[in-house]
N, C-alpha and C. Protein backbone atom coordinates (compact mmCIF):
# COMPACT_ATOMS: atom_id res chain seq x y z
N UNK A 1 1.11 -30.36 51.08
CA UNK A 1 1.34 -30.75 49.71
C UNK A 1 0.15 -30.34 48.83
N UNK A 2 -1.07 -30.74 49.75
CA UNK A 2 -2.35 -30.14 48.42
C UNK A 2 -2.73 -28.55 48.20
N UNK A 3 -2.03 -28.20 49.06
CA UNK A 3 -2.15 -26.43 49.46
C UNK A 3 -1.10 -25.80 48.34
N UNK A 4 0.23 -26.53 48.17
CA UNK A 4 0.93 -26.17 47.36
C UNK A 4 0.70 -26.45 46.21
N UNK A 5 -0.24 -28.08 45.82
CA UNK A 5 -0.43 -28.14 44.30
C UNK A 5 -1.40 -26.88 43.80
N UNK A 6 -2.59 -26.68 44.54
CA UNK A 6 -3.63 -25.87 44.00
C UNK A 6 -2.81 -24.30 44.26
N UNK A 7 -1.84 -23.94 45.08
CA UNK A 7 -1.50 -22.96 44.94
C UNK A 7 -0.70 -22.89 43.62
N UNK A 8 0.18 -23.75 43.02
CA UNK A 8 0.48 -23.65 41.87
C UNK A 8 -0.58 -23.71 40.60
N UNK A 9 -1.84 -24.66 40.80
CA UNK A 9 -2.80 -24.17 39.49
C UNK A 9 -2.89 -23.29 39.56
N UNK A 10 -3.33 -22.82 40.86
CA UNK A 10 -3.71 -20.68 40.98
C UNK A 10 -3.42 -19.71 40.09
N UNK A 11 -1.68 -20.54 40.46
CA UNK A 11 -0.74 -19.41 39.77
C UNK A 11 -0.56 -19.71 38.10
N UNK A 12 -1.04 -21.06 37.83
CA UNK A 12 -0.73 -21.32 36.13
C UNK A 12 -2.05 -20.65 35.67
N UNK A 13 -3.34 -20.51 36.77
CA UNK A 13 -4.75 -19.92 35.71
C UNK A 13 -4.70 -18.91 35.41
N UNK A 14 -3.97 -17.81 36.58
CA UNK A 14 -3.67 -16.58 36.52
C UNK A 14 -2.72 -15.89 35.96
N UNK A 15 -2.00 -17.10 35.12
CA UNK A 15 -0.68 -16.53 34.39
C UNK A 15 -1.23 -16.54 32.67
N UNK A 16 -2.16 -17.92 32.85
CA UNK A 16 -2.41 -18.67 31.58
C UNK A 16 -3.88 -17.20 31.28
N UNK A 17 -4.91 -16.53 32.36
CA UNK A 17 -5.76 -15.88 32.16
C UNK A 17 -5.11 -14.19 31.41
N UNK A 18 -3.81 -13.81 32.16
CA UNK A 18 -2.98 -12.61 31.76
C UNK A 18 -2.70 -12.76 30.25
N UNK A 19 -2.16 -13.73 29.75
CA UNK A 19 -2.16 -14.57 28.45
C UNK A 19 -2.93 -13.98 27.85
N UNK A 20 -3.61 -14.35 27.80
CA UNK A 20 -5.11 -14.58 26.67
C UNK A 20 -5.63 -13.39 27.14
N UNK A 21 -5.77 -12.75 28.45
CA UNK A 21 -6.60 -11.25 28.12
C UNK A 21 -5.57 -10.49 26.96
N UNK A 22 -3.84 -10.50 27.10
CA UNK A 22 -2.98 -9.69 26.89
C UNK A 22 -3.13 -9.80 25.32
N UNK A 23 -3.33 -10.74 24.78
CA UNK A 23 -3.69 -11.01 23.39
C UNK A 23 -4.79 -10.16 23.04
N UNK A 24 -5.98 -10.39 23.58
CA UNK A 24 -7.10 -9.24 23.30
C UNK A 24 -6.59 -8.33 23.14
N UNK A 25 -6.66 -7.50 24.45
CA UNK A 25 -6.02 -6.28 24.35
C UNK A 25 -5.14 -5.77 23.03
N UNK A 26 -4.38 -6.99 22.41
CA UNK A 26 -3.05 -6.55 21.69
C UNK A 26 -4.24 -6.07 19.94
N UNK A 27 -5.13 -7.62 20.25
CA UNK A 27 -5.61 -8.22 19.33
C UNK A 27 -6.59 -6.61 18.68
N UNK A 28 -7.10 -5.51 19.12
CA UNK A 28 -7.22 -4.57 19.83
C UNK A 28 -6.85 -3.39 18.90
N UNK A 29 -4.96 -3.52 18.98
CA UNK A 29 -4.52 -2.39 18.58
C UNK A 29 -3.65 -2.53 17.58
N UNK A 30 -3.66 -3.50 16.63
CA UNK A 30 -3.53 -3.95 15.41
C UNK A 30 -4.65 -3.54 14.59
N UNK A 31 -4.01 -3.13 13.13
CA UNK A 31 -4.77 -2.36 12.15
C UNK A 31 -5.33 -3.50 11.26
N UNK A 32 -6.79 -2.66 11.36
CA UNK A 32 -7.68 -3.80 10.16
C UNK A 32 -6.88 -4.09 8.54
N UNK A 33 -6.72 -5.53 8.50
CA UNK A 33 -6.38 -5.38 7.02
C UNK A 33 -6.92 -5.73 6.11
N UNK A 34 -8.70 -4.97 5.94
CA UNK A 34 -9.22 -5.25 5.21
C UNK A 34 -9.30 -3.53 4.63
N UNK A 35 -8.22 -2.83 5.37
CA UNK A 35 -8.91 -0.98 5.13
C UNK A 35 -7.45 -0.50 4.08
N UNK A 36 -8.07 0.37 3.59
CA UNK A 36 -7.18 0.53 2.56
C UNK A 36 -5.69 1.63 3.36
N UNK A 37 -4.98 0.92 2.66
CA UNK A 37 -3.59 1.29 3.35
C UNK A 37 -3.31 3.48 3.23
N UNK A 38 -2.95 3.64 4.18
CA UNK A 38 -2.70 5.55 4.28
C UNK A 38 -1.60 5.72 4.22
N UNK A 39 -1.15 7.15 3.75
CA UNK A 39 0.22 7.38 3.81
C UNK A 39 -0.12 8.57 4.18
N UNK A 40 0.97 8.98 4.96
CA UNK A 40 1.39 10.72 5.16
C UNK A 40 1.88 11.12 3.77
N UNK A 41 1.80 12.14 3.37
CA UNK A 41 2.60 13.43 2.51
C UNK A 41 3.62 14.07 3.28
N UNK A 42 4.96 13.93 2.81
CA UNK A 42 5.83 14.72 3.45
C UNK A 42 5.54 16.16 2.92
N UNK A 43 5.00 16.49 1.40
CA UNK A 43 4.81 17.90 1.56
C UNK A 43 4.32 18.61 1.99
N UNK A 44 2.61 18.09 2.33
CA UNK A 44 1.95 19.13 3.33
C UNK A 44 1.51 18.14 4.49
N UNK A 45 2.07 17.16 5.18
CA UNK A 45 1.42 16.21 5.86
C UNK A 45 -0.06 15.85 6.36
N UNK A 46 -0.80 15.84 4.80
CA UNK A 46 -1.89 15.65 5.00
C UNK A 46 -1.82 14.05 4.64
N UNK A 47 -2.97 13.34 5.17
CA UNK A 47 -3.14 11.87 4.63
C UNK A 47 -4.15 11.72 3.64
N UNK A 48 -3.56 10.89 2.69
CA UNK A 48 -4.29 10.33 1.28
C UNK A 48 -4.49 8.96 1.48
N UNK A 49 -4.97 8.43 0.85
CA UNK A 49 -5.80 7.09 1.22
C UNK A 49 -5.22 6.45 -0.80
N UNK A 50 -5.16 5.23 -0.26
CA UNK A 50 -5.28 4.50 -1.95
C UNK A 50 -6.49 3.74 -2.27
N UNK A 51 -7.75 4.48 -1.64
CA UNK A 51 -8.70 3.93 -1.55
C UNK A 51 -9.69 4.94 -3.09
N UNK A 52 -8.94 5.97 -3.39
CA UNK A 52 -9.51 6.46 -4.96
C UNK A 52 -8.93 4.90 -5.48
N UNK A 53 -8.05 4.05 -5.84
CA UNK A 53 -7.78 3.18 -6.55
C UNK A 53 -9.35 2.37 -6.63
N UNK A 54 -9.54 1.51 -7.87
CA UNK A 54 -10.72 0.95 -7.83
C UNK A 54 -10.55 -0.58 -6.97
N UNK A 55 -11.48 -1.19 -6.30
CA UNK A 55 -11.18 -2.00 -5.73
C UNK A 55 -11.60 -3.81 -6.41
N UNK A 56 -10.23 -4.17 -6.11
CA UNK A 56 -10.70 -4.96 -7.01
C UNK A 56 -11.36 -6.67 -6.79
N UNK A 57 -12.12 -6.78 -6.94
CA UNK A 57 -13.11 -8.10 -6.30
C UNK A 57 -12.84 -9.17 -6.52
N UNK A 58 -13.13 -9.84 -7.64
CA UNK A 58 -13.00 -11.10 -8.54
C UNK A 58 -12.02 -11.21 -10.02
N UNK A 59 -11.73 -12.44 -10.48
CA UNK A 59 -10.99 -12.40 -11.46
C UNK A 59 -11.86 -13.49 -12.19
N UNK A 60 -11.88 -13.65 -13.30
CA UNK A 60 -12.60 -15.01 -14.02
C UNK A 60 -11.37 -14.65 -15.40
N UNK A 61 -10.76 -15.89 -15.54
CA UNK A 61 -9.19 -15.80 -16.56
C UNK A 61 -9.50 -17.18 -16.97
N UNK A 62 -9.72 -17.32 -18.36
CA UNK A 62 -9.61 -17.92 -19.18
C UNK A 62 -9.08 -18.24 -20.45
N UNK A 63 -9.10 -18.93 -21.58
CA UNK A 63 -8.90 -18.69 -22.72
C UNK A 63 -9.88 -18.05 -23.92
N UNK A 64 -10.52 -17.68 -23.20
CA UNK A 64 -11.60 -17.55 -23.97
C UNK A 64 -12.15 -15.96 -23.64
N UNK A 65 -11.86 -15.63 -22.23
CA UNK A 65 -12.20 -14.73 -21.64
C UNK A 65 -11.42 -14.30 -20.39
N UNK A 66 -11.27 -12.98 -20.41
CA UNK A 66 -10.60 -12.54 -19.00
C UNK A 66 -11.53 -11.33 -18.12
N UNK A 67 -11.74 -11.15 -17.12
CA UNK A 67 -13.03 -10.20 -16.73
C UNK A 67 -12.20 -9.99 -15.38
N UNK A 68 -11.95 -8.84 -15.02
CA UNK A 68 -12.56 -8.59 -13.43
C UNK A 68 -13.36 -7.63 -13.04
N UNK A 69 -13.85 -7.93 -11.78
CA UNK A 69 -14.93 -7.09 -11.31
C UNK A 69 -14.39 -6.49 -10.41
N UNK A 70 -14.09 -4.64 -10.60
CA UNK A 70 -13.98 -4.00 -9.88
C UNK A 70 -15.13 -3.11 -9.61
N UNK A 71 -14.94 -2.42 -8.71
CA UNK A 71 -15.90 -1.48 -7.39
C UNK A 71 -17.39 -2.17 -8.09
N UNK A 72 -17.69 -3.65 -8.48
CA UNK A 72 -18.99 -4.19 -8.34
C UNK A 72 -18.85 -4.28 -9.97
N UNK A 73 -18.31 -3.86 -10.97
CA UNK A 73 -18.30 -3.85 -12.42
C UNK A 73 -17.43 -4.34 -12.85
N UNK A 74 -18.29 -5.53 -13.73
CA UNK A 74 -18.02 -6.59 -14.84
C UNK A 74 -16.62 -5.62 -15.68
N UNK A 75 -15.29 -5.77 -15.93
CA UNK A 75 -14.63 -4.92 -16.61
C UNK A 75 -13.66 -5.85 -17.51
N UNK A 76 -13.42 -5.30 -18.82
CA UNK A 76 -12.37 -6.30 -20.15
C UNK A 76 -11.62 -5.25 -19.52
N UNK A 77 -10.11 -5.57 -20.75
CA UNK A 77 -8.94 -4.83 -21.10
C UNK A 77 -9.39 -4.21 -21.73
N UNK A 78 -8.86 -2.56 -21.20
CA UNK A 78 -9.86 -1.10 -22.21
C UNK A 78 -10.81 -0.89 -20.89
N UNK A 79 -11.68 -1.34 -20.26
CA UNK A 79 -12.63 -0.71 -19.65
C UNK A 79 -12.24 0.68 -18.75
N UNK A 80 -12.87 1.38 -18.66
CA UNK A 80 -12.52 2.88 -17.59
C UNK A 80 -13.48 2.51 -16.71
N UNK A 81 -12.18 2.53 -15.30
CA UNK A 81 -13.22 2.63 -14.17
C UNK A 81 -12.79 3.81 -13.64
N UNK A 82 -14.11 4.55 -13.08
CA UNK A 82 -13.28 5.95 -12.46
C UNK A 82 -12.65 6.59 -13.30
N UNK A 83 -11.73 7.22 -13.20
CA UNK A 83 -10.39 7.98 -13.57
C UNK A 83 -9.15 6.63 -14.46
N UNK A 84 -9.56 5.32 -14.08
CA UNK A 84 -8.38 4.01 -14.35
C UNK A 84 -9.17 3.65 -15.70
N UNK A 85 -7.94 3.24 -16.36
CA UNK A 85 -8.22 2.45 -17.42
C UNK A 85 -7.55 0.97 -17.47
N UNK A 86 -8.44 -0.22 -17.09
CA UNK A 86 -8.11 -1.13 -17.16
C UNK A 86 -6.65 -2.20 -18.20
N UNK A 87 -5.74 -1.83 -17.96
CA UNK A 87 -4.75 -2.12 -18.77
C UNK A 87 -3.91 -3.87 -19.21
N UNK A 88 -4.67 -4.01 -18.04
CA UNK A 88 -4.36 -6.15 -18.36
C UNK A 88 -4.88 -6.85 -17.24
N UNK A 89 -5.19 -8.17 -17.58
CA UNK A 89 -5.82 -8.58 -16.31
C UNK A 89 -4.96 -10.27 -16.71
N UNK A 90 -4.73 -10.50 -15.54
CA UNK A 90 -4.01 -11.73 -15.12
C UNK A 90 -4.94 -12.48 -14.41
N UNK A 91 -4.25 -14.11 -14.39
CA UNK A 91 -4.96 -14.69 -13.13
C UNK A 91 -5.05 -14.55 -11.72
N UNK A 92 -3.86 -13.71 -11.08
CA UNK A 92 -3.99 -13.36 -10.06
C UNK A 92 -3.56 -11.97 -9.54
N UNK A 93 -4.31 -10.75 -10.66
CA UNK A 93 -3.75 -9.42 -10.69
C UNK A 93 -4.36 -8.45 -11.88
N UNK A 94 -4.86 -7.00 -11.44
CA UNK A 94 -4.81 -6.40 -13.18
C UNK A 94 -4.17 -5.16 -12.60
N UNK A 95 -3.80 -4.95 -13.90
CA UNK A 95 -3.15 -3.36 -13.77
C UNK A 95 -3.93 -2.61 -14.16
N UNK A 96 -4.24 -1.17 -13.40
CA UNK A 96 -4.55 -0.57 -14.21
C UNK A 96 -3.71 1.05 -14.31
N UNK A 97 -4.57 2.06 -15.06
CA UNK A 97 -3.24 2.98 -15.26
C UNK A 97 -4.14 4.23 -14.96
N UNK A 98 -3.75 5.73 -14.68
CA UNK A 98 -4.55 6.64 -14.69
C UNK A 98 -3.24 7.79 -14.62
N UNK A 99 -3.26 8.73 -14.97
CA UNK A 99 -2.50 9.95 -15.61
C UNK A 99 -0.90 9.44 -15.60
N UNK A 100 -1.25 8.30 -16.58
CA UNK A 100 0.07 7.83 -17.26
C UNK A 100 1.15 6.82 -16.07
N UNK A 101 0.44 6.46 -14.85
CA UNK A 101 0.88 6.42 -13.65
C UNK A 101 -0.16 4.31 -13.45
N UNK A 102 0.93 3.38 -13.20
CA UNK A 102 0.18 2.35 -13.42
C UNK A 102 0.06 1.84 -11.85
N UNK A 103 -0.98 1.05 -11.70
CA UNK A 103 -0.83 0.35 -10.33
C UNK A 103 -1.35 -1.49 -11.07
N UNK A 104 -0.88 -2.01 -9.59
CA UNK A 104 -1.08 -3.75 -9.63
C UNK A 104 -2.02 -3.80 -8.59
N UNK A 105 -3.34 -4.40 -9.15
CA UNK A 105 -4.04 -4.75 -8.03
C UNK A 105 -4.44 -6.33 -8.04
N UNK A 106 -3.92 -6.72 -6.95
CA UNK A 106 -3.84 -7.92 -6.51
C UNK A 106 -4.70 -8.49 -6.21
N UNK A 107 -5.05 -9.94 -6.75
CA UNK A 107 -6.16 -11.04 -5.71
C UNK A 107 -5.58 -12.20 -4.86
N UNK A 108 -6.24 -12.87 -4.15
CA UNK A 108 -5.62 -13.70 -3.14
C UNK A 108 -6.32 -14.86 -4.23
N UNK A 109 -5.00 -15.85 -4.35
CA UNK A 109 -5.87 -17.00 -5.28
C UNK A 109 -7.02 -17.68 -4.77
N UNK A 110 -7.57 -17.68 -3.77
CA UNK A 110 -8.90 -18.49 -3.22
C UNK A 110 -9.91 -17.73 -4.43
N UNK A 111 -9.32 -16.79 -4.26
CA UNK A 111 -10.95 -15.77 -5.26
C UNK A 111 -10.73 -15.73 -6.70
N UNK A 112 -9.97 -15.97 -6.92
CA UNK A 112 -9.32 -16.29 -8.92
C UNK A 112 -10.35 -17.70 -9.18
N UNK A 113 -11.26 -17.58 -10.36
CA UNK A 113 -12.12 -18.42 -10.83
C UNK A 113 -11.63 -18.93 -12.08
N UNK A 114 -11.00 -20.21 -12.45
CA UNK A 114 -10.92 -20.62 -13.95
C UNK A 114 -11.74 -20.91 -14.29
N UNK A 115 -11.91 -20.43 -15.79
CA UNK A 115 -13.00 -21.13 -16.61
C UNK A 115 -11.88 -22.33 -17.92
């Protein structure tokens, strides 16, 4: 009987250890999602990155004032970052626009600051 209980922990450590390595491993070959997302080109299948987009950091949205800080710079509505011209800024988002072509760049509300 005690040969069979510990032969069954054996078998739950070594099932429960496959587990948790198999997660690593997985944990592994999942893509960082802190990197800016790639696409193929079907025309010449080269990869472009949306990492020319400016990146965008903080939000501070008020009544009084709206600011975000992209690639490290303090920016209003109107500011040019890069090639983008800052086109609206929300509490949890600004657009901006560059050869007539607009994007939404998003914040996670933990990082949106009211004043």
């Amino acid at each position: 009987m005690v040969e069979l209980v510990s032969r069954y922990s054996l078998l739950r450590c070594v099932l429960l250890l496959g587990l948790v390595l198999s997660g690593i491993v997985r944990a592994d070959e999942l893509p960082d999602p802190t990197q800016p997302l790639t696409t193929v080109s079907a025309a010449n299948s080269t990869l472009t990155t949306a990492s020319q987009l400016p990146v965008l950091q903080s939000i501070i949205y008020g009544p009084q004032q709206r600011k975000a800080v992209l690639d490290g710079h303090a920016c209003h509505e109107g500011t040019l970052v890069g090639r983008y011209r800052v086109q609206a800024i929300y509490a949890d988002r600004v657009v901006v626009e560059a050869d007539g072509v607009r994007h939404t760049l998003r914040l996670f509300s933990h990082k949106v600051r009211y004043e």
